[in-house]
PDB file of N, CA and C in Angstrom:
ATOM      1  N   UNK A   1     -35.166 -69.491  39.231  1.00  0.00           N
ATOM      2  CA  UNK A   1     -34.901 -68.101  38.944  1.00  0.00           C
ATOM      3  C   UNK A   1     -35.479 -67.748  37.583  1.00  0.00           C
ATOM      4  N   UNK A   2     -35.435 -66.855  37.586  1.00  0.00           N
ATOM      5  CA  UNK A   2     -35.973 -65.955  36.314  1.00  0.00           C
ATOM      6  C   UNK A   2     -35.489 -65.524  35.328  1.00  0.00           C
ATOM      7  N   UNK A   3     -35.915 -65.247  34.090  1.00  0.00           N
ATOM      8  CA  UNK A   3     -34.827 -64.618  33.049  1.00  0.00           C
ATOM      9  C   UNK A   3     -34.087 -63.438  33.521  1.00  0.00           C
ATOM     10  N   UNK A   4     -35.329 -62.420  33.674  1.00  0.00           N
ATOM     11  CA  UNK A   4     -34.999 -61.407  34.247  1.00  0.00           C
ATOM     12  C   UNK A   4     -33.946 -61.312  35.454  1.00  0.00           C
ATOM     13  N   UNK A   5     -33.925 -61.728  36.202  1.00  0.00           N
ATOM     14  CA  UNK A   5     -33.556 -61.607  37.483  1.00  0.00           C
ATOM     15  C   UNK A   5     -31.532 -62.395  36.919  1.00  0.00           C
ATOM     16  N   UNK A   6     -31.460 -63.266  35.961  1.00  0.00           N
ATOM     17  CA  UNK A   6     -30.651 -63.688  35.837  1.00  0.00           C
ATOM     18  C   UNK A   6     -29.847 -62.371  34.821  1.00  0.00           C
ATOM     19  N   UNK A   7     -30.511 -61.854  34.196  1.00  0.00           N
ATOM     20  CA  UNK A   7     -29.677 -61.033  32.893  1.00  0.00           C
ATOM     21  C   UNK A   7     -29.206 -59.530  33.416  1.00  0.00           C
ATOM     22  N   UNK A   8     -29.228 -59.326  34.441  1.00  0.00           N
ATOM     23  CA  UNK A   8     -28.449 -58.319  35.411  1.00  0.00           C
ATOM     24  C   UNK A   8     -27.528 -58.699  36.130  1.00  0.00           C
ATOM     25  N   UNK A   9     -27.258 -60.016  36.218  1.00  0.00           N
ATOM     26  CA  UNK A   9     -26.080 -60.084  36.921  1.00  0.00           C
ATOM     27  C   UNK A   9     -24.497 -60.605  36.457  1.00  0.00           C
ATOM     28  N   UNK A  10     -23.991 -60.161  36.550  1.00  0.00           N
ATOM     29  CA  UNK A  10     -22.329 -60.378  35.991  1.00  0.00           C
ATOM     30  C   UNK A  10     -22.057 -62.197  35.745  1.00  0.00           C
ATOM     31  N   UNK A  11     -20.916 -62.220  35.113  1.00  0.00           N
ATOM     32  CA  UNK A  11     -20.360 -63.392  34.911  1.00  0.00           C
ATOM     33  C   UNK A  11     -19.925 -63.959  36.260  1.00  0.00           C
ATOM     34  N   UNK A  12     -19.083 -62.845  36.722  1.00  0.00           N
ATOM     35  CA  UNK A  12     -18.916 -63.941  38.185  1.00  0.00           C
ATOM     36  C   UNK A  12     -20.255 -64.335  39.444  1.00  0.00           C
ATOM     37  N   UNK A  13     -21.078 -63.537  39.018  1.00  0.00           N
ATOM     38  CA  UNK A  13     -21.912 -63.780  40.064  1.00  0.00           C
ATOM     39  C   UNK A  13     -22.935 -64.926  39.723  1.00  0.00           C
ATOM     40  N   UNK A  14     -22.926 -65.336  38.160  1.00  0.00           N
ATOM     41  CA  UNK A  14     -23.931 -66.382  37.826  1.00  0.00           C
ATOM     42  C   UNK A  14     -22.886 -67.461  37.874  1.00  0.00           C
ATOM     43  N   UNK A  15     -21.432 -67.470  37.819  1.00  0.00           N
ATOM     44  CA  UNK A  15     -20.954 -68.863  38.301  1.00  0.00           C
ATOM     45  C   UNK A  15     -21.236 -69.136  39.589  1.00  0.00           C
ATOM     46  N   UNK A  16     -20.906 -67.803  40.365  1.00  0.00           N
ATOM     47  CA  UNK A  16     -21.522 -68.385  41.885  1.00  0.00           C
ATOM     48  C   UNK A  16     -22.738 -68.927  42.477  1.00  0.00           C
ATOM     49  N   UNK A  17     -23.780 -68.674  41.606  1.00  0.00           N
ATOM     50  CA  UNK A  17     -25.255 -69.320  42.019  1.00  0.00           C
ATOM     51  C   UNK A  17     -25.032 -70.515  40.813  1.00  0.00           C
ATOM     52  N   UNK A  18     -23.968 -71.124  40.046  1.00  0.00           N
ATOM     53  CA  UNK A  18     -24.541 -72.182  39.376  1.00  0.00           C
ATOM     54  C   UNK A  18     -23.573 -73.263  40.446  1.00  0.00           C
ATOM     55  N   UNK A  19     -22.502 -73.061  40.856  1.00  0.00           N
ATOM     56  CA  UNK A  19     -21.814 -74.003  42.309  1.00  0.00           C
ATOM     57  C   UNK A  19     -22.820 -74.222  42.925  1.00  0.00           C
ATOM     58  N   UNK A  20     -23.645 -72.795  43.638  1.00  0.00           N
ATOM     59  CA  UNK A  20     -24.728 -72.926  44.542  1.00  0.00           C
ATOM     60  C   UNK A  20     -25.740 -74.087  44.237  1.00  0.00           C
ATOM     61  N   UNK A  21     -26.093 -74.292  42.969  1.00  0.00           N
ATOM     62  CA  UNK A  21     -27.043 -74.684  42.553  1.00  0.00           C
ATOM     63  C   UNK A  21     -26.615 -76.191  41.986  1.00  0.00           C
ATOM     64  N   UNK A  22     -25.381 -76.659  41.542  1.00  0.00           N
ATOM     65  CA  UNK A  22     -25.424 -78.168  41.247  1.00  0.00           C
ATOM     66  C   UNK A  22     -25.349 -78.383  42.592  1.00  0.00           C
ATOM     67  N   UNK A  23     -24.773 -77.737  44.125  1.00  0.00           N
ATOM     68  CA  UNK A  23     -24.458 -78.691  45.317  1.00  0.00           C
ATOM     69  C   UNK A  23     -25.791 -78.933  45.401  1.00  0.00           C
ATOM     70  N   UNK A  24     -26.599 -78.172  45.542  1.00  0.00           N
ATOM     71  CA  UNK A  24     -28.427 -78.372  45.942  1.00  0.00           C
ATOM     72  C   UNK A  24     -28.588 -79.381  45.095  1.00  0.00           C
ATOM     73  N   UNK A  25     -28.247 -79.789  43.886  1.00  0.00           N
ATOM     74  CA  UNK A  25     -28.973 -80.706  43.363  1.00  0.00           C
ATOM     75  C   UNK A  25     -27.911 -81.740  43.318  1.00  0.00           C
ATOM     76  N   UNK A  26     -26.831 -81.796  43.488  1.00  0.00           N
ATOM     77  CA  UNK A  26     -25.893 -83.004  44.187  1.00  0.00           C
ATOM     78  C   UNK A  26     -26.874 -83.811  45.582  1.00  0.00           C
ATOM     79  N   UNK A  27     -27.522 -82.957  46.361  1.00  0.00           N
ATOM     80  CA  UNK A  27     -27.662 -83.381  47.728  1.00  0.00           C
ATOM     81  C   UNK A  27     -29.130 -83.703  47.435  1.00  0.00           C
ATOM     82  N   UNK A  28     -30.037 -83.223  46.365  1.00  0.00           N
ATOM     83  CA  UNK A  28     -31.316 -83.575  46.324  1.00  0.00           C
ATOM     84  C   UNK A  28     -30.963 -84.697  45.019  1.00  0.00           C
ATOM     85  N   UNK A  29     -30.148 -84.990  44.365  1.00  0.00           N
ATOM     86  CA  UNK A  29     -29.887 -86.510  43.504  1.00  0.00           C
ATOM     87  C   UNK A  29     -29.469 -87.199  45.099  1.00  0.00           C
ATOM     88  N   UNK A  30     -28.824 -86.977  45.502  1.00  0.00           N
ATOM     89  CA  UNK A  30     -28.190 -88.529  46.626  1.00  0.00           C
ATOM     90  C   UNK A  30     -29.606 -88.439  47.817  1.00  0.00           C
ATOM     91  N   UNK A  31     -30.530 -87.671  47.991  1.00  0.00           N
ATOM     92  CA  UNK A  31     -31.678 -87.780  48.737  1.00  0.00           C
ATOM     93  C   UNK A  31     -32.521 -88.802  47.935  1.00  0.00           C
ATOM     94  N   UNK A  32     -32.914 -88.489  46.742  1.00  0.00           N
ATOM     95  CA  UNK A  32     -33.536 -89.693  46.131  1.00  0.00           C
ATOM     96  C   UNK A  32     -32.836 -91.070  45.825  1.00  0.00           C
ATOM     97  N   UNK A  33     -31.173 -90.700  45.492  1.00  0.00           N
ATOM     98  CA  UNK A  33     -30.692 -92.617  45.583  1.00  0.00           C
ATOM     99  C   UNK A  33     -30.749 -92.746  46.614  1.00  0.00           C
ATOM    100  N   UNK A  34     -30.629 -92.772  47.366  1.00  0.00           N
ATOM    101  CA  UNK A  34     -30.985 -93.269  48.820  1.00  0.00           C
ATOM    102  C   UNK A  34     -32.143 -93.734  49.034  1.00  0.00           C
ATOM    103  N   UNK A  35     -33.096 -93.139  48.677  1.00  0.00           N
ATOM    104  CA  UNK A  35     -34.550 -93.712  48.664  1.00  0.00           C
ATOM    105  C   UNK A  35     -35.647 -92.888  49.346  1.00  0.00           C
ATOM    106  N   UNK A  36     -35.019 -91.955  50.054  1.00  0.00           N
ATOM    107  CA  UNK A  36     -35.895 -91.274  50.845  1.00  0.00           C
ATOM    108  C   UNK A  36     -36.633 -90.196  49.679  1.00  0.00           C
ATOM    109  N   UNK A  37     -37.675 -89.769  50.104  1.00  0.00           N
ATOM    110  CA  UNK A  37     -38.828 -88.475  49.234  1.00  0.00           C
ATOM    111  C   UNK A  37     -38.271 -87.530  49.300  1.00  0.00           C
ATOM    112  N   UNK A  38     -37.777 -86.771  48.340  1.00  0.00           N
ATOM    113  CA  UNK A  38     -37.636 -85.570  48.446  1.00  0.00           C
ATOM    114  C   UNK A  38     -38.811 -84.467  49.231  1.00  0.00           C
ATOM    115  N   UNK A  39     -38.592 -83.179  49.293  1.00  0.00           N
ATOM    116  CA  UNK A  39     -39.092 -82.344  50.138  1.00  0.00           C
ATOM    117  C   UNK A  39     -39.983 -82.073  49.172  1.00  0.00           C
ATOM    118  N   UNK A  40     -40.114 -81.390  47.812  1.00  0.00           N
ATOM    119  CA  UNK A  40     -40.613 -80.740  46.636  1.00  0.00           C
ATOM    120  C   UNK A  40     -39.935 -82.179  45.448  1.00  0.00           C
ATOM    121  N   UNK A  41     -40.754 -82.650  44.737  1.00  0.00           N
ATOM    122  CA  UNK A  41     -40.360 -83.212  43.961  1.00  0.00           C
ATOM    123  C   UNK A  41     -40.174 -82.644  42.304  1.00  0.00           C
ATOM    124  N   UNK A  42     -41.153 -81.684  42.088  1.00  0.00           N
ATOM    125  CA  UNK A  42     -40.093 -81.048  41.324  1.00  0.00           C
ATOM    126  C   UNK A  42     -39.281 -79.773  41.367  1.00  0.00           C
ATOM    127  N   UNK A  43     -38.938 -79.972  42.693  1.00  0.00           N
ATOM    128  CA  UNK A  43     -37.336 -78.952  43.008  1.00  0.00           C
ATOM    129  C   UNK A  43     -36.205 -79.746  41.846  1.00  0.00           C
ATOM    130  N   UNK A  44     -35.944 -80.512  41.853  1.00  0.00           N
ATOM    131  CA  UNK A  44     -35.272 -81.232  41.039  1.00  0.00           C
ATOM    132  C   UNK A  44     -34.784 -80.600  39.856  1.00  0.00           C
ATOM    133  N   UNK A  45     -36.106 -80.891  38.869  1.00  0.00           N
ATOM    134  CA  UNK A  45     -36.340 -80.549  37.577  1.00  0.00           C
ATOM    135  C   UNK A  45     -36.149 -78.828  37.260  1.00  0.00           C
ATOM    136  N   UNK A  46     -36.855 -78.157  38.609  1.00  0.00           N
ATOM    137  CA  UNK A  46     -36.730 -76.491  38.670  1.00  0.00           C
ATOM    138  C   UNK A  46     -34.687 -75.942  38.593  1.00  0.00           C
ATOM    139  N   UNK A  47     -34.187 -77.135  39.444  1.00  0.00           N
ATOM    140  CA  UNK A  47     -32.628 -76.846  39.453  1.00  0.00           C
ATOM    141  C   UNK A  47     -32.269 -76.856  38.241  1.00  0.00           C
ATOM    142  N   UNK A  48     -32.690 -78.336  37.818  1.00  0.00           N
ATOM    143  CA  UNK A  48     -31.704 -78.384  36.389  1.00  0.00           C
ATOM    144  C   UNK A  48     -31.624 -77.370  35.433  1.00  0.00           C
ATOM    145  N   UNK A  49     -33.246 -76.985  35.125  1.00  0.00           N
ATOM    146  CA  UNK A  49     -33.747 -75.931  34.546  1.00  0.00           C
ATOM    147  C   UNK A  49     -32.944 -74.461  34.478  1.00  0.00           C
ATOM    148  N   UNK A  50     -32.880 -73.832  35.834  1.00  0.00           N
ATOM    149  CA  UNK A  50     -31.836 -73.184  36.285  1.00  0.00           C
ATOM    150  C   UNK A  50     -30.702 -73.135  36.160  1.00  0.00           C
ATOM    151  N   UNK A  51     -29.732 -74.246  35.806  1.00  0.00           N
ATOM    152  CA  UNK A  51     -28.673 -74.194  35.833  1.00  0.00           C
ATOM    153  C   UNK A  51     -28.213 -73.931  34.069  1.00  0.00           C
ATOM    154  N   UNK A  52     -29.426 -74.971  33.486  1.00  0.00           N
ATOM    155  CA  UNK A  52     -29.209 -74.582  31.795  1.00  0.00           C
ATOM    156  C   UNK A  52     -28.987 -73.387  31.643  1.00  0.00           C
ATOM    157  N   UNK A  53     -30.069 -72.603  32.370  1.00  0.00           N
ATOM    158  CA  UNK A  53     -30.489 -71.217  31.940  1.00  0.00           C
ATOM    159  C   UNK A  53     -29.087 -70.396  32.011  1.00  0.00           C
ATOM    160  N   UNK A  54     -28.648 -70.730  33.271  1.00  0.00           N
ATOM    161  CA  UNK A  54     -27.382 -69.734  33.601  1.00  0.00           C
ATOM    162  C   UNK A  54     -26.476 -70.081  32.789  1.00  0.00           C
ATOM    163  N   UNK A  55     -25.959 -71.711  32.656  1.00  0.00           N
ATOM    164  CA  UNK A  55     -24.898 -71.794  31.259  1.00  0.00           C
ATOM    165  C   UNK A  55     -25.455 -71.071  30.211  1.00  0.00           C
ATOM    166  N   UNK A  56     -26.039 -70.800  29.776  1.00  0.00           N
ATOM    167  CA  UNK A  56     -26.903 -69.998  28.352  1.00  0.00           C
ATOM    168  C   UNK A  56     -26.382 -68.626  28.409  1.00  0.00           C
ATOM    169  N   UNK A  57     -26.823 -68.134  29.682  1.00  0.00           N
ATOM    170  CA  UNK A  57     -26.206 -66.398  29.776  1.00  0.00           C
ATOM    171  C   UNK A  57     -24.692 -66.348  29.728  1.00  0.00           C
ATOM    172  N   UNK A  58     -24.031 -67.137  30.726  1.00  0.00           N
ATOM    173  CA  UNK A  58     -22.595 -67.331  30.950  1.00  0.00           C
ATOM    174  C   UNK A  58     -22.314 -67.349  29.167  1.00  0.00           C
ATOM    175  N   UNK A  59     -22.724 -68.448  28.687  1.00  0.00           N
ATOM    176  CA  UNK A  59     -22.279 -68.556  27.534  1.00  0.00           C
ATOM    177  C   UNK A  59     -22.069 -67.285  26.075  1.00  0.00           C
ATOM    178  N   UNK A  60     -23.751 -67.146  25.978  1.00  0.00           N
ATOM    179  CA  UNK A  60     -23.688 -65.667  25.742  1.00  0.00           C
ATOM    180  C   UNK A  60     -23.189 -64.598  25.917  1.00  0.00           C
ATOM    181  N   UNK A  61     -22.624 -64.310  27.306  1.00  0.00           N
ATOM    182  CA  UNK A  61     -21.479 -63.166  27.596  1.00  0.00           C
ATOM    183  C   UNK A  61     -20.489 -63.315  27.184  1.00  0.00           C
ATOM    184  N   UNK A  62     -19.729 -64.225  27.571  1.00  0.00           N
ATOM    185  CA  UNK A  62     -18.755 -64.683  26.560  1.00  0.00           C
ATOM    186  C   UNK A  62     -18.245 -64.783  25.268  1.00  0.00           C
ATOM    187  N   UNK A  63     -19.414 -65.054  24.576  1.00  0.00           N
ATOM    188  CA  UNK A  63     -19.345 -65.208  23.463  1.00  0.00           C
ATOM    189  C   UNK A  63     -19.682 -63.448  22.286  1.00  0.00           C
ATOM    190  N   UNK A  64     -20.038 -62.837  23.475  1.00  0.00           N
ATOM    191  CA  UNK A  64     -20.565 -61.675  23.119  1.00  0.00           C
ATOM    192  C   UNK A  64     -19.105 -60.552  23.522  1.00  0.00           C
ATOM    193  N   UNK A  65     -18.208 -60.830  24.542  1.00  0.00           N
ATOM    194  CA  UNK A  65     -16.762 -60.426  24.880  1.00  0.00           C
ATOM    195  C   UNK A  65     -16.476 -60.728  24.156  1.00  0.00           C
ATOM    196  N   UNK A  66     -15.907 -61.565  23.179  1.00  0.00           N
ATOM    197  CA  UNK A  66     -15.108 -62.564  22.341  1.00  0.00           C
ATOM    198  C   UNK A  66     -15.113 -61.879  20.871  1.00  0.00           C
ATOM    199  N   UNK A  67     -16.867 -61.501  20.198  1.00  0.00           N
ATOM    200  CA  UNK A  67     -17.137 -60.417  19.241  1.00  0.00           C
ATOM    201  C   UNK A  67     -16.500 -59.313  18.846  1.00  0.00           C
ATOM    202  N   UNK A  68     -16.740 -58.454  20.261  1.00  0.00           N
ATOM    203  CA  UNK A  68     -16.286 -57.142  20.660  1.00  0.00           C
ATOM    204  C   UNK A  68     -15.144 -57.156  20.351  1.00  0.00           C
ATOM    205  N   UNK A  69     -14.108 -58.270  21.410  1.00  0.00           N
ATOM    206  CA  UNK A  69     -12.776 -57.988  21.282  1.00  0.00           C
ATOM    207  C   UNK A  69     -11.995 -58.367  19.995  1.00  0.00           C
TER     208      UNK A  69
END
């Protein structure tokens, strides 16, 4: 995902794509211990990436509520 595409959407809706997003990479880590090839090999690296990103905004909102109030 994108910066953009991430900084319009609410707090609850970026926890819901970051669940979305460790199960995908829960199931693409136990595809590689196992031994088998992943589909995209760096899908992987693109998740993790993703998921930083969204703790970052999450974090930032928060921390930006927290100011305010």
């Amino acid at each position: 995902m994108k910066k953009r595409d991430l900084k319009g959407q609410s707090t609850e809706e970026l926890k819901e794509k970051l669940a979305e997003l460790r199960l995908e990479l829960i199931k693409a880590n136990s595809q590689v211990a196992s031994g088998s090839a992943p589909k995209n090999p760096g899908q992987i690296r693109q998740m993790r990436k993703t998921i930083a990103r969204i703790l970052t905004f999450i974090h930032h909102k928060t921390e930006a509520t927290h100011k305010d109030g």
